[in-house]
N, C-alpha and C. Protein backbone atom coordinates (compact mmCIF):
# COMPACT_ATOMS: atom_id res chain seq x y z
N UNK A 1 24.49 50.55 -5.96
CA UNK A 1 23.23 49.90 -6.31
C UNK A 1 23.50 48.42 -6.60
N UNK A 2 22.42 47.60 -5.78
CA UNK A 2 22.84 46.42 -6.19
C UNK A 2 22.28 45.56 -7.26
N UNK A 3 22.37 44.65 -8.24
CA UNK A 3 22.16 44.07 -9.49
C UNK A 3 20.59 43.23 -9.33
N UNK A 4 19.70 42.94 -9.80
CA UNK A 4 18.33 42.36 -9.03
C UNK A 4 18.72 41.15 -9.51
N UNK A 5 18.32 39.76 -8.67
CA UNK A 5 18.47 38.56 -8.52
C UNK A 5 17.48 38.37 -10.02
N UNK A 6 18.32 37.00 -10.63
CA UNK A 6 17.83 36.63 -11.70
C UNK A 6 16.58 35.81 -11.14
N UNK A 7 15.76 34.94 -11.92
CA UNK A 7 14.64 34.36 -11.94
C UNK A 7 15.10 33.34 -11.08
N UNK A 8 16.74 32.72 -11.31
CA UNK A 8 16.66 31.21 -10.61
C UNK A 8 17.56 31.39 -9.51
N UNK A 9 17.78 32.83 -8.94
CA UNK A 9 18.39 33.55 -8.37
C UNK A 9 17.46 33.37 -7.05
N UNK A 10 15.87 33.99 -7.16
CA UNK A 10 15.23 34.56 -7.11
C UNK A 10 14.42 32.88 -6.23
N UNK A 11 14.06 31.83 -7.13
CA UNK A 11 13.42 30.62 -7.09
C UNK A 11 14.49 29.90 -6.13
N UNK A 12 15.66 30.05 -5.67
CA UNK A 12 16.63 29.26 -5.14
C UNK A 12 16.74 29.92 -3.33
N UNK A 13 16.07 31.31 -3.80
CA UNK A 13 15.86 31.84 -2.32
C UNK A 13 14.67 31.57 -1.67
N UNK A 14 13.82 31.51 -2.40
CA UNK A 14 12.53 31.28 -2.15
C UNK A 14 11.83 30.03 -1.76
N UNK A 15 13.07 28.77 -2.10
CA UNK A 15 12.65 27.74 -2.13
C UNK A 15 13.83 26.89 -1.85
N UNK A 16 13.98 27.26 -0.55
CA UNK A 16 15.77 26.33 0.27
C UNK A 16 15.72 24.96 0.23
N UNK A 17 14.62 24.19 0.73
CA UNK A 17 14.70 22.92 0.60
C UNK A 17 14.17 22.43 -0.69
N UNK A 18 13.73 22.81 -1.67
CA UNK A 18 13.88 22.39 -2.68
C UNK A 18 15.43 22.16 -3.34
N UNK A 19 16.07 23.36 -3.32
CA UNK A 19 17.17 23.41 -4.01
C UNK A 19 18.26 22.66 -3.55
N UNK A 20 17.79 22.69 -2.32
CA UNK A 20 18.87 21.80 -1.28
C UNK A 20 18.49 20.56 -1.85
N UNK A 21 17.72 19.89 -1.87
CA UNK A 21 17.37 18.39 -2.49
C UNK A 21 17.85 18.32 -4.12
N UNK A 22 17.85 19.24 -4.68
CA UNK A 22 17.97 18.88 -6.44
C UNK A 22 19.31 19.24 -6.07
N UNK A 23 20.45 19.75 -5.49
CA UNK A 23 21.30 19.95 -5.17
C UNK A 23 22.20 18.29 -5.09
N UNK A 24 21.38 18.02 -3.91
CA UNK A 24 21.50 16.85 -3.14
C UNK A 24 21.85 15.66 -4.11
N UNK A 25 21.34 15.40 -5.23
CA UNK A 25 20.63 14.85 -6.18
C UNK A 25 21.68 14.66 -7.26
N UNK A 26 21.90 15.87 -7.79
CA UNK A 26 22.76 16.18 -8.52
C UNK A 26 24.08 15.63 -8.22
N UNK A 27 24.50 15.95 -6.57
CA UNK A 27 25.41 15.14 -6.47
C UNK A 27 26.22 13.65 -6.42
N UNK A 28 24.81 13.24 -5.64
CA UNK A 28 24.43 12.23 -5.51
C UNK A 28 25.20 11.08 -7.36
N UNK A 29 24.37 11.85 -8.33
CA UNK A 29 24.57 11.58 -9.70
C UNK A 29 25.92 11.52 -9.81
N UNK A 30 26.83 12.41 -9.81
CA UNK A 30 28.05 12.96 -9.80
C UNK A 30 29.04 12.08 -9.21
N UNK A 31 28.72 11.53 -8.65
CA UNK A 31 29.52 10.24 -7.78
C UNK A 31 28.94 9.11 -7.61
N UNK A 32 28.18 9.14 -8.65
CA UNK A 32 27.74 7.59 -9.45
C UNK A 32 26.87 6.92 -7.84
N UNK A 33 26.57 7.31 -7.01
CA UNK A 33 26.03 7.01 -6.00
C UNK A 33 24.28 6.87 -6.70
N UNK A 34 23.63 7.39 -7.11
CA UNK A 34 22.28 7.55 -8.65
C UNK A 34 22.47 7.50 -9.38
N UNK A 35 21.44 6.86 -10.03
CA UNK A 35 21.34 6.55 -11.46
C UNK A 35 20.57 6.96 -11.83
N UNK A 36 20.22 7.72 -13.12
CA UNK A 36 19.08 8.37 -13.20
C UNK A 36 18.58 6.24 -14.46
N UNK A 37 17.64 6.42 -13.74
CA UNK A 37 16.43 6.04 -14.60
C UNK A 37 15.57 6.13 -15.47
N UNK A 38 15.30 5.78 -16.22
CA UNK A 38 13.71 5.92 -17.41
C UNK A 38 12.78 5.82 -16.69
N UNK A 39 11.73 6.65 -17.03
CA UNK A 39 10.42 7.22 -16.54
C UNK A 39 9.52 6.12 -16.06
N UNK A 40 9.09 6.00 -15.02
CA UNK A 40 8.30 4.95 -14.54
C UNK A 40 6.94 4.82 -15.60
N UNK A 41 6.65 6.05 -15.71
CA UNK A 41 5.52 6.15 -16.47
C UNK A 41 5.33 5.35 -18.57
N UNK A 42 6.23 5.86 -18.68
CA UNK A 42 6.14 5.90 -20.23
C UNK A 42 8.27 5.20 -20.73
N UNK A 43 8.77 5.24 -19.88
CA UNK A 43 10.26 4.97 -20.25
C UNK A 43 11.21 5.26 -20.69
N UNK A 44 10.66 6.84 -20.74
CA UNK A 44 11.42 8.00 -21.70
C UNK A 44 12.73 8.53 -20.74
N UNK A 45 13.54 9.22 -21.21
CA UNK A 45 14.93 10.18 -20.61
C UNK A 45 14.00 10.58 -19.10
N UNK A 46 14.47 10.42 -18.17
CA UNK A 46 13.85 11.03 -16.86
C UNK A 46 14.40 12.00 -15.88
N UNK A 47 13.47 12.78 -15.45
CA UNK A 47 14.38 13.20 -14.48
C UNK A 47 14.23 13.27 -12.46
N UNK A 48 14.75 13.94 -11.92
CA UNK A 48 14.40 13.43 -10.92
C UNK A 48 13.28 14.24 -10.13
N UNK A 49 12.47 13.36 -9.30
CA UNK A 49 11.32 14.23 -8.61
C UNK A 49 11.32 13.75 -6.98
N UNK A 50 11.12 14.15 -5.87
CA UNK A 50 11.07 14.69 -4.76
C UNK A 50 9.47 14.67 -4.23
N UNK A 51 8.98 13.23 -4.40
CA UNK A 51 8.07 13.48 -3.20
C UNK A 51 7.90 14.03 -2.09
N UNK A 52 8.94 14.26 -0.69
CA UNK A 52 9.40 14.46 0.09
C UNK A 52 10.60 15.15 0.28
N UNK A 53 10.88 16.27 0.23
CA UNK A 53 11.60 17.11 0.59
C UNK A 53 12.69 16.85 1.60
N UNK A 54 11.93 16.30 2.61
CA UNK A 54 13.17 16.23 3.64
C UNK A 54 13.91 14.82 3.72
N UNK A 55 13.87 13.78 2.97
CA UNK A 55 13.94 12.77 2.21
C UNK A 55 15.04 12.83 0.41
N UNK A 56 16.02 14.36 0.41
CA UNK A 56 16.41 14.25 -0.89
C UNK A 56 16.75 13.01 -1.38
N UNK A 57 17.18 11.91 -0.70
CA UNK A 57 18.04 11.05 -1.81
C UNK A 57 16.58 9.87 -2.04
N UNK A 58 15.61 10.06 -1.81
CA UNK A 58 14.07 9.31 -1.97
C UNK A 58 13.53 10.23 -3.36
N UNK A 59 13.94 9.58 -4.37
CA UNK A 59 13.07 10.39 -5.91
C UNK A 59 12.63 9.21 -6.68
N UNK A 60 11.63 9.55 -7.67
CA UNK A 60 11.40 9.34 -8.36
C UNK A 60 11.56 10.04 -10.22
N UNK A 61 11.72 9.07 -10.82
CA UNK A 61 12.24 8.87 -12.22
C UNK A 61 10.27 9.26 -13.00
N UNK A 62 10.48 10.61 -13.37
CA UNK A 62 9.61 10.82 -14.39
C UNK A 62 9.98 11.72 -15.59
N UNK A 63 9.70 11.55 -16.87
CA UNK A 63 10.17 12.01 -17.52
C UNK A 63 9.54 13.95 -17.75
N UNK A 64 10.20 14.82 -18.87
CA UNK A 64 9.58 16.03 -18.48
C UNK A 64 8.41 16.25 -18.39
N UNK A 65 7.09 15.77 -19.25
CA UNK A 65 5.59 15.28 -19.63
C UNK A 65 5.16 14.89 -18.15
N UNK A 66 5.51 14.06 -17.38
CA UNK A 66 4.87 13.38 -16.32
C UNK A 66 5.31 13.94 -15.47
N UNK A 67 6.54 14.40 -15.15
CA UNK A 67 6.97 15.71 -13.98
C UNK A 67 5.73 16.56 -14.20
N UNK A 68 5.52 17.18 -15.17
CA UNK A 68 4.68 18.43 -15.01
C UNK A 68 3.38 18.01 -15.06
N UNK A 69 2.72 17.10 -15.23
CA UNK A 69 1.65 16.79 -14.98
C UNK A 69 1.28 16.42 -14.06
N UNK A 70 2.20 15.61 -12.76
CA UNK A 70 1.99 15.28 -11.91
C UNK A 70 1.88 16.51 -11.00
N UNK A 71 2.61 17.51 -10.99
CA UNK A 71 2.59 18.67 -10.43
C UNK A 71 1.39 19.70 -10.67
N UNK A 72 0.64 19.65 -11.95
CA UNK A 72 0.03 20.06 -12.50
C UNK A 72 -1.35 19.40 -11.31
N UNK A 73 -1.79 18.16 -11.30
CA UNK A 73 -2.26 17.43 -9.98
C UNK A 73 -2.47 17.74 -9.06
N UNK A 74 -1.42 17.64 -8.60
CA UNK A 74 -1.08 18.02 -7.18
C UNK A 74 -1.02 19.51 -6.72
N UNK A 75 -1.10 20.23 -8.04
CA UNK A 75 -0.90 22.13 -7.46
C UNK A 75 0.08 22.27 -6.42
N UNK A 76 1.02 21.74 -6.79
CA UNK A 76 2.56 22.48 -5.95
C UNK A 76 3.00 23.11 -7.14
């Protein structure tokens, strides 16, 4: 019997080019190639967002508040 995929198990299958981009991203960070930025919005700790998917290293700097609101918007 096999073990059931966790939640981000689960969200990482479901959603390839997403993960592939925050992936992307991450690395990106990791080798100082990005910088994460303060929030365009307000100037707070930010993180990164993905207008465009097939575009990973194209993000924008919003902090957690304005990530989810913007999404909240947009209904993705």
């Amino acid at each position: 019997m096999t073990k059931p995929l966790t939640r981000q198990q689960q969200w990482r299958r479901n959603n390839p080019r997403r993960y592939a981009a925050h992936l992307y991203v991450e690395t990106l960070k990791r080798l100082g190639i990005l910088t994460p930025q303060p929030c365009e919005q307000c100037g707070a700790k930010a993180e990164a967002h993905h207008d465009d998917y097939s575009r990973p290293g194209d993000v924008r700097w919003l902090c957690r508040k304005h990530h989810v609101q913007l999404h909240t918007r947009v209904g993705q």
